[in-house]
C-alpha atoms as a PDB file:
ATOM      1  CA  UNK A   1       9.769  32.375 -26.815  1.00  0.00           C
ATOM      2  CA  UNK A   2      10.775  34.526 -23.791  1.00  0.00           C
ATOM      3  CA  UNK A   3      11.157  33.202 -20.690  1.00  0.00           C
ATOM      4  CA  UNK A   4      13.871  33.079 -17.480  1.00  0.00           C
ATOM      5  CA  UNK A   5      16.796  30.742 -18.184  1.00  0.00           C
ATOM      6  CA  UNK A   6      17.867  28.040 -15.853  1.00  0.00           C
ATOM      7  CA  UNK A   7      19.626  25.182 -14.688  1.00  0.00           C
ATOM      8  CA  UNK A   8      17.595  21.885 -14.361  1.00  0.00           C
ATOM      9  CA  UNK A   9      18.416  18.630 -13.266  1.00  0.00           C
ATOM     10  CA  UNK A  10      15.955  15.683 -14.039  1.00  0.00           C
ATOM     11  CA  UNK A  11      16.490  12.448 -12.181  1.00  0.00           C
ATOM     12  CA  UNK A  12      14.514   9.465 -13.339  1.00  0.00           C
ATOM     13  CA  UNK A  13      14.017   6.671 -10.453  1.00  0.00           C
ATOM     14  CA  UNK A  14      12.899   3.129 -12.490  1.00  0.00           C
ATOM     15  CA  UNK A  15      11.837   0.371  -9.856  1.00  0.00           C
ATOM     16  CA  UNK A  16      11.134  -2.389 -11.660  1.00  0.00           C
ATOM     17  CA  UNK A  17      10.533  -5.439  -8.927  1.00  0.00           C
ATOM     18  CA  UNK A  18      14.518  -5.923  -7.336  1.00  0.00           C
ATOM     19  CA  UNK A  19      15.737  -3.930 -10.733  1.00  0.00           C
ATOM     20  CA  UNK A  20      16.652  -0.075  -9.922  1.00  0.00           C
ATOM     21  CA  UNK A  21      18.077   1.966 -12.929  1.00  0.00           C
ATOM     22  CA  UNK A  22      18.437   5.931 -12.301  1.00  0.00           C
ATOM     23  CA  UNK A  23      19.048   8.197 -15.247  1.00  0.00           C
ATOM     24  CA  UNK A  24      20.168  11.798 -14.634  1.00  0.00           C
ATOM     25  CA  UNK A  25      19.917  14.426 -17.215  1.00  0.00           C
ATOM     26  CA  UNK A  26      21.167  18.217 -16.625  1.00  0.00           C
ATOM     27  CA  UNK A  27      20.746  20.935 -18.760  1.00  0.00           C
ATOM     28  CA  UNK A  28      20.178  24.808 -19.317  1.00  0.00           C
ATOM     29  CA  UNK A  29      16.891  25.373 -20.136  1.00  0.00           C
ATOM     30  CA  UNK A  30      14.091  28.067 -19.758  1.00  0.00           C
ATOM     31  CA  UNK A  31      11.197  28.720 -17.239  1.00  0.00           C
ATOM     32  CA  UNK A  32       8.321  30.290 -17.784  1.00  0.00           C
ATOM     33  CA  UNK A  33       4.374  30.976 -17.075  1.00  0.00           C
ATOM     34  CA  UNK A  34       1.777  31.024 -19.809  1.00  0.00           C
ATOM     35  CA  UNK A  35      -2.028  31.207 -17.656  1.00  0.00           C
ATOM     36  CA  UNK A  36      -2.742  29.190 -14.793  1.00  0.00           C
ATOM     37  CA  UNK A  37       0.229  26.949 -15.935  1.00  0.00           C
ATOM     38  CA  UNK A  38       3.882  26.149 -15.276  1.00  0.00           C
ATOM     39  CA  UNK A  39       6.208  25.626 -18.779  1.00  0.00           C
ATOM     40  CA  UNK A  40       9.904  24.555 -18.277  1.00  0.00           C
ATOM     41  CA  UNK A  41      11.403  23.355 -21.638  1.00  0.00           C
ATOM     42  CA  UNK A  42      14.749  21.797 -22.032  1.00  0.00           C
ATOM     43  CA  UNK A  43      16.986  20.113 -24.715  1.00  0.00           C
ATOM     44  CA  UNK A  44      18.791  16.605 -23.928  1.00  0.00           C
ATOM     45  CA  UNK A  45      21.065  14.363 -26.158  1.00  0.00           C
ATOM     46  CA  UNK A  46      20.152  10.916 -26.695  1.00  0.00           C
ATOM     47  CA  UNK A  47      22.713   8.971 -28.509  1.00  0.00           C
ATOM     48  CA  UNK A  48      24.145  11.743 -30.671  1.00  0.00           C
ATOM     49  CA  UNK A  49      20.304  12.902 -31.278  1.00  0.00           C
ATOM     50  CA  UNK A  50      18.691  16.124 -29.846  1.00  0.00           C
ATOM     51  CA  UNK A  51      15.386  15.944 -28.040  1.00  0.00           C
ATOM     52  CA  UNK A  52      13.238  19.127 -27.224  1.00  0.00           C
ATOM     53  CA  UNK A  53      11.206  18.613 -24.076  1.00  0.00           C
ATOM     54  CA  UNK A  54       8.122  20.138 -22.659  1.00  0.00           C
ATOM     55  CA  UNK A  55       6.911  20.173 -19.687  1.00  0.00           C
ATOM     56  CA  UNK A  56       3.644  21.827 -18.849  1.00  0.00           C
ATOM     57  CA  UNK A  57       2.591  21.694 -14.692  1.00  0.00           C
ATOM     58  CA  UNK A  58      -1.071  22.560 -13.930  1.00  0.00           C
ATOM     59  CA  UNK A  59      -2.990  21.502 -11.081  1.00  0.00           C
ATOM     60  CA  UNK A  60      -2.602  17.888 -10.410  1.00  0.00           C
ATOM     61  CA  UNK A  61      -1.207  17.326 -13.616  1.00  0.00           C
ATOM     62  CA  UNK A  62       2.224  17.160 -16.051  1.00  0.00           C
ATOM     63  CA  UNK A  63       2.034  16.782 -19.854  1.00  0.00           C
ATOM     64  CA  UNK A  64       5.844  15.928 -21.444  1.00  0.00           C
ATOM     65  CA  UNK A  65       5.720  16.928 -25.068  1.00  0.00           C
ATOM     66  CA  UNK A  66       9.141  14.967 -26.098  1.00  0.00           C
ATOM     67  CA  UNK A  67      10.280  15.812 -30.402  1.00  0.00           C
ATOM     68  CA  UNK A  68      13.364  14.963 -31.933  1.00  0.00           C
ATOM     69  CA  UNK A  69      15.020  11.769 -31.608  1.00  0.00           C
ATOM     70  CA  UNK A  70      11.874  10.366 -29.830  1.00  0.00           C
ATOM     71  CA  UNK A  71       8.277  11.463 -29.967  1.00  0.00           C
ATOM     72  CA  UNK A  72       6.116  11.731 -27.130  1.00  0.00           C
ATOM     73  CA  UNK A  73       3.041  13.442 -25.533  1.00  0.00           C
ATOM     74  CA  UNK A  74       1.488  12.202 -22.755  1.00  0.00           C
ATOM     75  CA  UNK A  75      -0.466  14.046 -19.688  1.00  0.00           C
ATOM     76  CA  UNK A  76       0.259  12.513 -15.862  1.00  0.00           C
ATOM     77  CA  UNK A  77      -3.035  13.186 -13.912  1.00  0.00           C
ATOM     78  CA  UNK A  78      -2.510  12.643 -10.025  1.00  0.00           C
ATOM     79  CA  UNK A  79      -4.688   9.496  -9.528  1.00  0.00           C
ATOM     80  CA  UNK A  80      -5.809   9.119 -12.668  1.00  0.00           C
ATOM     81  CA  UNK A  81      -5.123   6.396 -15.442  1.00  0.00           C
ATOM     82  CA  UNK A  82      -4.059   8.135 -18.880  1.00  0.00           C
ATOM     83  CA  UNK A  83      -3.191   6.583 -22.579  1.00  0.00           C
ATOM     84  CA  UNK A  84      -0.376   8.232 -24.744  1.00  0.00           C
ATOM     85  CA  UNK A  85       2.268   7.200 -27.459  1.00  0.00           C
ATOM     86  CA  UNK A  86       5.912   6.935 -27.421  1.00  0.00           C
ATOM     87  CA  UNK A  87       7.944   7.451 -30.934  1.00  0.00           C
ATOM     88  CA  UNK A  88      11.188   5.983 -31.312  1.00  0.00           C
ATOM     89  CA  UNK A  89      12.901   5.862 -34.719  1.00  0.00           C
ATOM     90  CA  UNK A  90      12.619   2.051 -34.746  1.00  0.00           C
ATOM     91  CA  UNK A  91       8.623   1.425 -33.401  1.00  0.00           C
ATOM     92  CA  UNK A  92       6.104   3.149 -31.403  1.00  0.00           C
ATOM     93  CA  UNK A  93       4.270   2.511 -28.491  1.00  0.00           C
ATOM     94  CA  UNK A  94       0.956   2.928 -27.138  1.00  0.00           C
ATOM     95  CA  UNK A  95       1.730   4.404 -23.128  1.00  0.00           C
ATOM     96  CA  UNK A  96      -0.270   3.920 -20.336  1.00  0.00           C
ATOM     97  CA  UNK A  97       0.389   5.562 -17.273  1.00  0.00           C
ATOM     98  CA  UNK A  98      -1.486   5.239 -13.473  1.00  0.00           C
ATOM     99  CA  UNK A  99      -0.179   8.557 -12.177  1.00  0.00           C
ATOM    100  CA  UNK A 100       0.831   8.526  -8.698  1.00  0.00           C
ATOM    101  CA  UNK A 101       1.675  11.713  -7.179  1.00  0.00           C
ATOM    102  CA  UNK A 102       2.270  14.906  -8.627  1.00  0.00           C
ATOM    103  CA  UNK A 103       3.889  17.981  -6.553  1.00  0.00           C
ATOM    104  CA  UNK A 104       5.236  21.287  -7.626  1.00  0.00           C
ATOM    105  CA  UNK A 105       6.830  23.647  -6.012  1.00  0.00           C
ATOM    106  CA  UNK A 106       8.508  26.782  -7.218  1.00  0.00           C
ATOM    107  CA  UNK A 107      10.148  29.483  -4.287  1.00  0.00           C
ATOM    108  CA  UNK A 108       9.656  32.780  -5.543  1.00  0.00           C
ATOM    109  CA  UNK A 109      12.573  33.987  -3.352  1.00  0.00           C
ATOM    110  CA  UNK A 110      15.346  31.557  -4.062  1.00  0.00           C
ATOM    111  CA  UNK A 111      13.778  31.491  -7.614  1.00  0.00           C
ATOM    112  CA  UNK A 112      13.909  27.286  -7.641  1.00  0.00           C
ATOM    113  CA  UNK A 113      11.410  25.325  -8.515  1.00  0.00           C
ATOM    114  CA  UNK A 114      11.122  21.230  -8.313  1.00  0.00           C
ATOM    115  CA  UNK A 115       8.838  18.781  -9.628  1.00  0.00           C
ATOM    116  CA  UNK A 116       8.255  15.768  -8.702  1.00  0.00           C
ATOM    117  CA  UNK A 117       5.678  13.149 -10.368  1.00  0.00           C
ATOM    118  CA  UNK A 118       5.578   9.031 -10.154  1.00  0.00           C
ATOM    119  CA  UNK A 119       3.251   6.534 -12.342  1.00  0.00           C
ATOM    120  CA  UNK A 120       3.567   2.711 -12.595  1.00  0.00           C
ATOM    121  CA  UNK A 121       4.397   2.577 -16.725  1.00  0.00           C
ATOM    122  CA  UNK A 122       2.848  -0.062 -19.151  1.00  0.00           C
ATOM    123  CA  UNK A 123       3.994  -0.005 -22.488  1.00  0.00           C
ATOM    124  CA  UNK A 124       1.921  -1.962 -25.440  1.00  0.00           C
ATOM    125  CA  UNK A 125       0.421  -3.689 -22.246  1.00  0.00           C
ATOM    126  CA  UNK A 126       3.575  -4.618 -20.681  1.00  0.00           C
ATOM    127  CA  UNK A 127       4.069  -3.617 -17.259  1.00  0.00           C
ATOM    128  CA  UNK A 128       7.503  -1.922 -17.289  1.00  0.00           C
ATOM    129  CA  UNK A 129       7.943  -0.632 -13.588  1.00  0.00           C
ATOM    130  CA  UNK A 130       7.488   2.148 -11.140  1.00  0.00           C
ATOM    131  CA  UNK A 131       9.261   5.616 -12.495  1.00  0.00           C
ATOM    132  CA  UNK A 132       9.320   8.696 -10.045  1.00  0.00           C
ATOM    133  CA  UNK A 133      10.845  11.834 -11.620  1.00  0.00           C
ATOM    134  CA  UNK A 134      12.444  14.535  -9.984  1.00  0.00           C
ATOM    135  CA  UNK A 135      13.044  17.398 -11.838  1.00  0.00           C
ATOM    136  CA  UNK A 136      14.841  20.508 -10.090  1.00  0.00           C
ATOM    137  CA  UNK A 137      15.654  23.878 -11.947  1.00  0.00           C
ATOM    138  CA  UNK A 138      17.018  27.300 -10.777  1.00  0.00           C
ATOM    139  CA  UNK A 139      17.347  30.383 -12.102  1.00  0.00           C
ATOM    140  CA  UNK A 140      20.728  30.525 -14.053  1.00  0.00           C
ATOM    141  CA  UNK A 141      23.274  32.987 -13.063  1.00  0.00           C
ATOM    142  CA  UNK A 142      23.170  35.632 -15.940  1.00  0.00           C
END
C-alpha cells in the first residue's frame, strides 16, 4: 500500500460524569487518499499485542477499522446514532455511538492534517461516557 509516511499523535479525552481519563498514543504511520476519502493507518501496542488501525475520513463521517489484539469497525456519523462491535480476546461488545462532531482538516502546505471527532459511548447498553479524539499527523521527515 503506498502512501506518505507520518507522525501521528492520537489523544483520547474520556469524560465520564467527574471521571477524566486521557490516553495518548504516538506512532509512525502512513497517509493517504483513495476517492473522495481520507485513509491514515497506524499500528499501536496494547499490552505486548499489536493493533492495526484504520481510519477512513469522508464527509461528516470516520470509520476505525481496529485488528489485532482487539477487533473493531465502527462508522462515527456527525449527528447521527450508529451500532458497531468491539472484539476483545476475553468478550465482545455490541457499540453504540451518538456522534457529536466530526472535523478534518489537512494543510496542504505544512502537509499536517488533524482530526478531531466526539460521541457519547454505550457499550452492551451501558452508558460509558463522553470520548473526544484528537488525532494529529504530519508528514515524517524522510
Amino acid at each position: 500500500m503506498n502512501g506518505t509516511p507520518i507522525q501521528l499523535k492520537q489523544v483520547t479525552e474520556i469524560r465520564d460524569g467527574a471521571r477524566k481519563e486521557i490516553v495518548v498514543i504516538e506512532a509512525n504511520g502512513l497517509y493517504y487518499l483513495k476517492g473522495d476519502a481520507t485513509y491514515v493507518t497506524f499500528e499501536e501496542t496494547y499490552e505486548g499485542e499489536t493493533i492495526k488501525n484504520i481510519v477512513k475520513i469522508a464527509n461528516d463521517e470516520v470509520v476505525v477499522l481496529r485488528s489485532g489484539a482487539v477487533s473493531m469497525r465502527h462508522t462515527f456519523r456527525k449527528q447521527s446514532e450508529t451500532v458497531g462491535t468491539y472484539e476483545s480476546p476475553v468478550a465482545r461488545w455490541e457499540m453504540k455511538t451518538k456522534t457529536e462532531q466530526v472535523l478534518y482538516q489537512y494543510n496542504e502546505k505544512t502537509k499536517k492534517g488533524q482530526l478531531f471527532f466526539s460521541y457519547i459511548l454505550h457499550l452492551s447498553g451501558k452508558h460509558v461516557g463522553r470520548h473526544a479524539v484528537t488525532i494529529s499527523f504530519k508528514e515524517a521527515k524522510r
